[in-house]
C-alpha atoms as a PDB file:
ATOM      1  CA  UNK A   1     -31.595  24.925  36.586  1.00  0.00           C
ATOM      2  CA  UNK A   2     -30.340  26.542  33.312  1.00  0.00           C
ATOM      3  CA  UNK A   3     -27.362  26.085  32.134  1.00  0.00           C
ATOM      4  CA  UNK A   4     -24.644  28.849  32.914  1.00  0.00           C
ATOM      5  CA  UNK A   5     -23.753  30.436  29.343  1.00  0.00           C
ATOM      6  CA  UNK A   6     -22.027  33.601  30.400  1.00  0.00           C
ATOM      7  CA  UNK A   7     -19.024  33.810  33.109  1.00  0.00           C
ATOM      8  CA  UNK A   8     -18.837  38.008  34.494  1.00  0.00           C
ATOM      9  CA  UNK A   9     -14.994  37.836  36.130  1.00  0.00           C
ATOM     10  CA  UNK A  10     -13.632  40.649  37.627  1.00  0.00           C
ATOM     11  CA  UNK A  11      -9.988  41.642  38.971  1.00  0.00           C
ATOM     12  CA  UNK A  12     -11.669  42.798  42.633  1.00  0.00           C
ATOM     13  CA  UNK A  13     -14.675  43.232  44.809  1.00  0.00           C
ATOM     14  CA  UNK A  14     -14.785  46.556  44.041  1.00  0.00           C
ATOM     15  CA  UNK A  15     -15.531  46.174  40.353  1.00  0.00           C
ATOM     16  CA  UNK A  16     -18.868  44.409  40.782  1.00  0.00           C
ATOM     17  CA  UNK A  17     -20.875  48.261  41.266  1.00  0.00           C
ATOM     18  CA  UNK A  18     -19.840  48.600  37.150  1.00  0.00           C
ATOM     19  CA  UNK A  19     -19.802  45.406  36.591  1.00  0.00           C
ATOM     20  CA  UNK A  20     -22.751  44.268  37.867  1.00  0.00           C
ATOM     21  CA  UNK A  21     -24.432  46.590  34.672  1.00  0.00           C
ATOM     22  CA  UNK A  22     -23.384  43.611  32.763  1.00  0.00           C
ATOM     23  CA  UNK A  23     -25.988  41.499  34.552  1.00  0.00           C
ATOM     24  CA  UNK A  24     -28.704  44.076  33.146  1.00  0.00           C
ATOM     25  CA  UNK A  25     -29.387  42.856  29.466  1.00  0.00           C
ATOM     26  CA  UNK A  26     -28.747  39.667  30.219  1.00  0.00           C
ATOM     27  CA  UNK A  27     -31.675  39.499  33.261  1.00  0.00           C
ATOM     28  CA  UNK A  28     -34.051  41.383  30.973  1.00  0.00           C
ATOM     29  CA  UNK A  29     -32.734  38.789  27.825  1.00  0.00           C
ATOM     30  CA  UNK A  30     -33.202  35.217  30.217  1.00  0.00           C
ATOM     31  CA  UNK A  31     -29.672  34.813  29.888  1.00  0.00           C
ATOM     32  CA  UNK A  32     -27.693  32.963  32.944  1.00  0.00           C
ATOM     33  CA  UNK A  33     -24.558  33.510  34.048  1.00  0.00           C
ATOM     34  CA  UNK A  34     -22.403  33.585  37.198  1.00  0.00           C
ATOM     35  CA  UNK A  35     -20.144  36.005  38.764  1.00  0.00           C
ATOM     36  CA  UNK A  36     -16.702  35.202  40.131  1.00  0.00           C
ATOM     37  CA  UNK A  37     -13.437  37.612  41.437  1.00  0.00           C
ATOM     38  CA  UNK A  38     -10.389  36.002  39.438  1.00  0.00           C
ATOM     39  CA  UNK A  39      -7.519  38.636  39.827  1.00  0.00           C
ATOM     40  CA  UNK A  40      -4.922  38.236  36.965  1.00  0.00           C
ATOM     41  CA  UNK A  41      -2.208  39.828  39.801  1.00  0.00           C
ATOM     42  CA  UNK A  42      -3.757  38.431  42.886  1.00  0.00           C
ATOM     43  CA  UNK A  43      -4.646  34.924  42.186  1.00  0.00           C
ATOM     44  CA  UNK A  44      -3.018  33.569  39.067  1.00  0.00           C
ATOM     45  CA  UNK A  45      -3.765  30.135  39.848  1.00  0.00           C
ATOM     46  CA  UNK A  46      -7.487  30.557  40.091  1.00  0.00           C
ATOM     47  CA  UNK A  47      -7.243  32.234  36.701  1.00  0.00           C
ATOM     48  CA  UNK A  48      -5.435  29.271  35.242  1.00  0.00           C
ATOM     49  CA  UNK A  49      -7.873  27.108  36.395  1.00  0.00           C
ATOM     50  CA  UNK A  50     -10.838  29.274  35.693  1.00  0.00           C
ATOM     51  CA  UNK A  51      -9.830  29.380  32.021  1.00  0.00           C
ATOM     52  CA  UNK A  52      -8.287  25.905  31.867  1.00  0.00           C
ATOM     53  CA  UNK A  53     -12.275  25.055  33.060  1.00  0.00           C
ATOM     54  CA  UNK A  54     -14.626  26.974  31.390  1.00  0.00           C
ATOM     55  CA  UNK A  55     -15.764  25.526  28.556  1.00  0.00           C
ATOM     56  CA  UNK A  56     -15.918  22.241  30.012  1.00  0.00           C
ATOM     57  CA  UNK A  57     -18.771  23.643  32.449  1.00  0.00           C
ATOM     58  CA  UNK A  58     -20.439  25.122  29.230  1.00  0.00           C
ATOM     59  CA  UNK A  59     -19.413  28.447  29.203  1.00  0.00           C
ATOM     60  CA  UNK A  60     -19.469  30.311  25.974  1.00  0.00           C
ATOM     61  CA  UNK A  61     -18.759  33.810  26.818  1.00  0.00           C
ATOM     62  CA  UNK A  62     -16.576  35.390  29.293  1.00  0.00           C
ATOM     63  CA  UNK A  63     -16.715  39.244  30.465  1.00  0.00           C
ATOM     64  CA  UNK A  64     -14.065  40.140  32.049  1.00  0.00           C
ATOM     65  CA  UNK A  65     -13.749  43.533  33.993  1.00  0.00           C
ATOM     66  CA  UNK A  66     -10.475  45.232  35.765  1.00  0.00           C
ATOM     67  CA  UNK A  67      -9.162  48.668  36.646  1.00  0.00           C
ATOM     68  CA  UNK A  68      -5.811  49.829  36.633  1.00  0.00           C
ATOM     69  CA  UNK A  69      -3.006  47.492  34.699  1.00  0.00           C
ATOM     70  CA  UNK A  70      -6.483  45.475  33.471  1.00  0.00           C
ATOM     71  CA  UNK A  71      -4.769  42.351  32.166  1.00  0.00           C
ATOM     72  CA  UNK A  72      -7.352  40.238  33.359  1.00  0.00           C
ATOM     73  CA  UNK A  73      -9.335  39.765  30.210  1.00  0.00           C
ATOM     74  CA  UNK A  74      -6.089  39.861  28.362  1.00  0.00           C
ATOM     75  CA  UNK A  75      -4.647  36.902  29.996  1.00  0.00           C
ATOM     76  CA  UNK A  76      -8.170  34.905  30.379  1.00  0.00           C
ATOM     77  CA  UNK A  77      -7.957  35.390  25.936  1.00  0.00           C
ATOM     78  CA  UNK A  78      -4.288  33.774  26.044  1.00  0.00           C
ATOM     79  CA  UNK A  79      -5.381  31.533  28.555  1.00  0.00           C
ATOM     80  CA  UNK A  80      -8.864  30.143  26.610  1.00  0.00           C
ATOM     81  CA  UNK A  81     -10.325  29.632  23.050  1.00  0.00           C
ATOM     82  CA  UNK A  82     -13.532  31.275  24.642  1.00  0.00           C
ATOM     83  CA  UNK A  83     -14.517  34.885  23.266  1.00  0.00           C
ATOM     84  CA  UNK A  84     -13.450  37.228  25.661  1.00  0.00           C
ATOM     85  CA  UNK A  85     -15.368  40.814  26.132  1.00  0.00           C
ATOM     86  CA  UNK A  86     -13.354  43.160  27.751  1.00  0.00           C
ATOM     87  CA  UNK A  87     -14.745  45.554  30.740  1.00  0.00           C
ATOM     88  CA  UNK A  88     -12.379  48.811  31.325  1.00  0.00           C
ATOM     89  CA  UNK A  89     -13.343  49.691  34.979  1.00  0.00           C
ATOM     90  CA  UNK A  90     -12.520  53.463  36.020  1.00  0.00           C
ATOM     91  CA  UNK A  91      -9.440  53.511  38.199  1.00  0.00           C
ATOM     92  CA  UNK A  92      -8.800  56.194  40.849  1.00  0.00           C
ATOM     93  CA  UNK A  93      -5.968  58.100  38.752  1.00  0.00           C
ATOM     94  CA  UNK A  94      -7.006  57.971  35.403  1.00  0.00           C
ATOM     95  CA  UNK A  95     -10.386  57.705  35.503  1.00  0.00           C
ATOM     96  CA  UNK A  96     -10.148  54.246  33.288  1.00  0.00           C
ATOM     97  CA  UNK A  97      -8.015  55.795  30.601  1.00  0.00           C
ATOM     98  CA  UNK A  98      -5.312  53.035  31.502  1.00  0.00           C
ATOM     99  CA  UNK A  99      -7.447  50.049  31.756  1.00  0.00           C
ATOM    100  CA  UNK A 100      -8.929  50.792  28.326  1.00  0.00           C
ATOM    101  CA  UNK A 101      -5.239  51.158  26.838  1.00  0.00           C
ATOM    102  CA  UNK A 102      -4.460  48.293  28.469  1.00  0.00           C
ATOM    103  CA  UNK A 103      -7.170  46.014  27.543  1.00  0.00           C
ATOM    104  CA  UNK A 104      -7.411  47.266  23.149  1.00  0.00           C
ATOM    105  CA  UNK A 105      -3.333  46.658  22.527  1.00  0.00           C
ATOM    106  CA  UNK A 106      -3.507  43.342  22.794  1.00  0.00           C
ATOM    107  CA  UNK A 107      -0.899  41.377  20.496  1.00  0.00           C
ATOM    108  CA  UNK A 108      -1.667  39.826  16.931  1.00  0.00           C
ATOM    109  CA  UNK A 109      -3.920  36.708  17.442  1.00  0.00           C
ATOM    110  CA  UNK A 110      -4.725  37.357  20.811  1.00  0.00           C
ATOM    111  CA  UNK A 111      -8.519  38.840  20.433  1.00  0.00           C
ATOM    112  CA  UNK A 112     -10.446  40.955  23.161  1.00  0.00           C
ATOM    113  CA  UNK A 113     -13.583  42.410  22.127  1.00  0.00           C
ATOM    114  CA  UNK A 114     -13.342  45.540  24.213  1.00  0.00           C
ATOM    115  CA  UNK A 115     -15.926  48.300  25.701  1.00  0.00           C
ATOM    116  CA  UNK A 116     -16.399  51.575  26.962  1.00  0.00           C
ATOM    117  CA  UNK A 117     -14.916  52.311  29.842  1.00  0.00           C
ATOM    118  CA  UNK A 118     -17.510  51.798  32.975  1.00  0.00           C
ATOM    119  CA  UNK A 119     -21.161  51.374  33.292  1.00  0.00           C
ATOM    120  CA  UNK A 120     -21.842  51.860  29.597  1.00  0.00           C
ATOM    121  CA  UNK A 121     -19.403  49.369  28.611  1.00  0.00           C
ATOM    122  CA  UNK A 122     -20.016  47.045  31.272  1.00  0.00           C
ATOM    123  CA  UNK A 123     -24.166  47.168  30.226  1.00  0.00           C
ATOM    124  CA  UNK A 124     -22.648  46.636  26.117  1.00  0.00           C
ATOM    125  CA  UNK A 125     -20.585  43.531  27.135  1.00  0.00           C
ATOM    126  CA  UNK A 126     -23.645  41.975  28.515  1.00  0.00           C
ATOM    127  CA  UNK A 127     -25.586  42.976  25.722  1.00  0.00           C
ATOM    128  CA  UNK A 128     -22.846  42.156  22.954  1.00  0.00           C
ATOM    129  CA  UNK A 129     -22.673  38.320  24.989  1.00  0.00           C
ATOM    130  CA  UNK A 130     -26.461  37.665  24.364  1.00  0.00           C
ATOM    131  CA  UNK A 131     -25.847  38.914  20.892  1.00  0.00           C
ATOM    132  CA  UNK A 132     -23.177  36.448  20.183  1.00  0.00           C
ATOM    133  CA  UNK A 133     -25.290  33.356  22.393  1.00  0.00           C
ATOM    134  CA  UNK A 134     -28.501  34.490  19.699  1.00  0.00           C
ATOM    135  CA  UNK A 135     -26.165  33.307  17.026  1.00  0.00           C
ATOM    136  CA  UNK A 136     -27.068  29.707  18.182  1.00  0.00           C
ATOM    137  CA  UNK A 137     -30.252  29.990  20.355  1.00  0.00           C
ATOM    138  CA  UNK A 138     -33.441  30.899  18.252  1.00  0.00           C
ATOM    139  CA  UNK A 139     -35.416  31.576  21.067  1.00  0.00           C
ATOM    140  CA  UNK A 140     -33.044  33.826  22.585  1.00  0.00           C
ATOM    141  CA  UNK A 141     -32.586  35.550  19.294  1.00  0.00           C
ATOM    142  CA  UNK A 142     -36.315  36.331  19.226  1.00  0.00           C
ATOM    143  CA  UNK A 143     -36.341  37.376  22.227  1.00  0.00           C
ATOM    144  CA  UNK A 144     -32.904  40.141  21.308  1.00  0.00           C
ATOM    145  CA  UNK A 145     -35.087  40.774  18.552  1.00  0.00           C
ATOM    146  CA  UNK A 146     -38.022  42.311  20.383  1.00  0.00           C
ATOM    147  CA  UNK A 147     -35.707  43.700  23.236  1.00  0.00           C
ATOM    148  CA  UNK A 148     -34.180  46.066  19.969  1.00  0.00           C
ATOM    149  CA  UNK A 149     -38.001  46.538  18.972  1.00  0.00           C
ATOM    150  CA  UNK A 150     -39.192  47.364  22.230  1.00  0.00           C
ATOM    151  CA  UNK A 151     -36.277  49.710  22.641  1.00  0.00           C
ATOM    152  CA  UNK A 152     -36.316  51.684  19.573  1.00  0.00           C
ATOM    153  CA  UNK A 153     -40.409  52.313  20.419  1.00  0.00           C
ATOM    154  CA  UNK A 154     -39.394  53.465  23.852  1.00  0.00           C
ATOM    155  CA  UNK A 155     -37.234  56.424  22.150  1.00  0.00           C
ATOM    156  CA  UNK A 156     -39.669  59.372  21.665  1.00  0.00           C
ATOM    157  CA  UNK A 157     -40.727  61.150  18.867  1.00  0.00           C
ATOM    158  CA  UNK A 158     -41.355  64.243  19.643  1.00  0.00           C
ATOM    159  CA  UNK A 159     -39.923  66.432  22.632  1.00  0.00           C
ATOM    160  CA  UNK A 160     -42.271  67.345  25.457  1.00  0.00           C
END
């Protein structure tokens, strides 16, 4: 088995249809990772212990999705020395608007590296994690290489 690089949290159950576009790049890139509800309201202690964990399973790059008051990737950042990518999941009133203001004010020296809100942003995060694993991984950087390569040829020239 391959070692787990990536950790996808998320503040519910029902984040996992956007977040779940995280787990797109990193298929197509041979990237593992797990998935795991840690709420930052709902169960504190599992996101203490979570964070407090992490690196000594090997993670190296958390995503962290959540709607609404979205402190989950905020608090997972204060919580670990881990980079932290940021997911702002659509809520039901604002349409996401306050999980992305929640998640890119985060205080001086605590750093989120924060997405689009949704699908888009959830796909980037997974994307922007295998960027930041290539750093370290040959192999894997090859392989980002020809995933850009592949994608830019995909793009048409001319409109049918």
């Amino acid at each position: 088995m391959s070692k787990i690089s990536v950790s996808i949290i998320m503040g519910s159950q029902s984040d996992w249809p956007i977040m779940q576009s995280a787990t797109i790049p990193l298929n197509e890139l041979g990237v593992s990772f797990e998935t795991r509800v840690v709420s930052a309201h709902r169960t504190p202690d599992r996101l203490y212990q979570f964070t407090s964990e992490a690196h000594l399973r090997g993670i190296d790059v958390i995503i962290a999705g959540a709607g609404g008051s979205a402190h989950l990737a905020g608090m997972a950042a204060a919580m670990t020395h881990l980079p932290v990518i940021a997911v702002p999941v659509p809520s039901r009133h604002f349409n996401g608007m306050d999980s992305l203001m929640s998640m890119v004010q985060m205080p001086k020296g605590v750093a989120v590296a924060c997405q689009a809100v949704g699908n888009s942003g959830a796909y980037n995060a997974g994307l922007l994690a295998a960027q930041m694993l290539a750093l370290k991984d040959d192999e894997l950087s090859q392989r980002l290489q020809q995933w850009r390569k592949d994608q830019t040829e995909s793009v048409p020239v001319e409109v049918e």
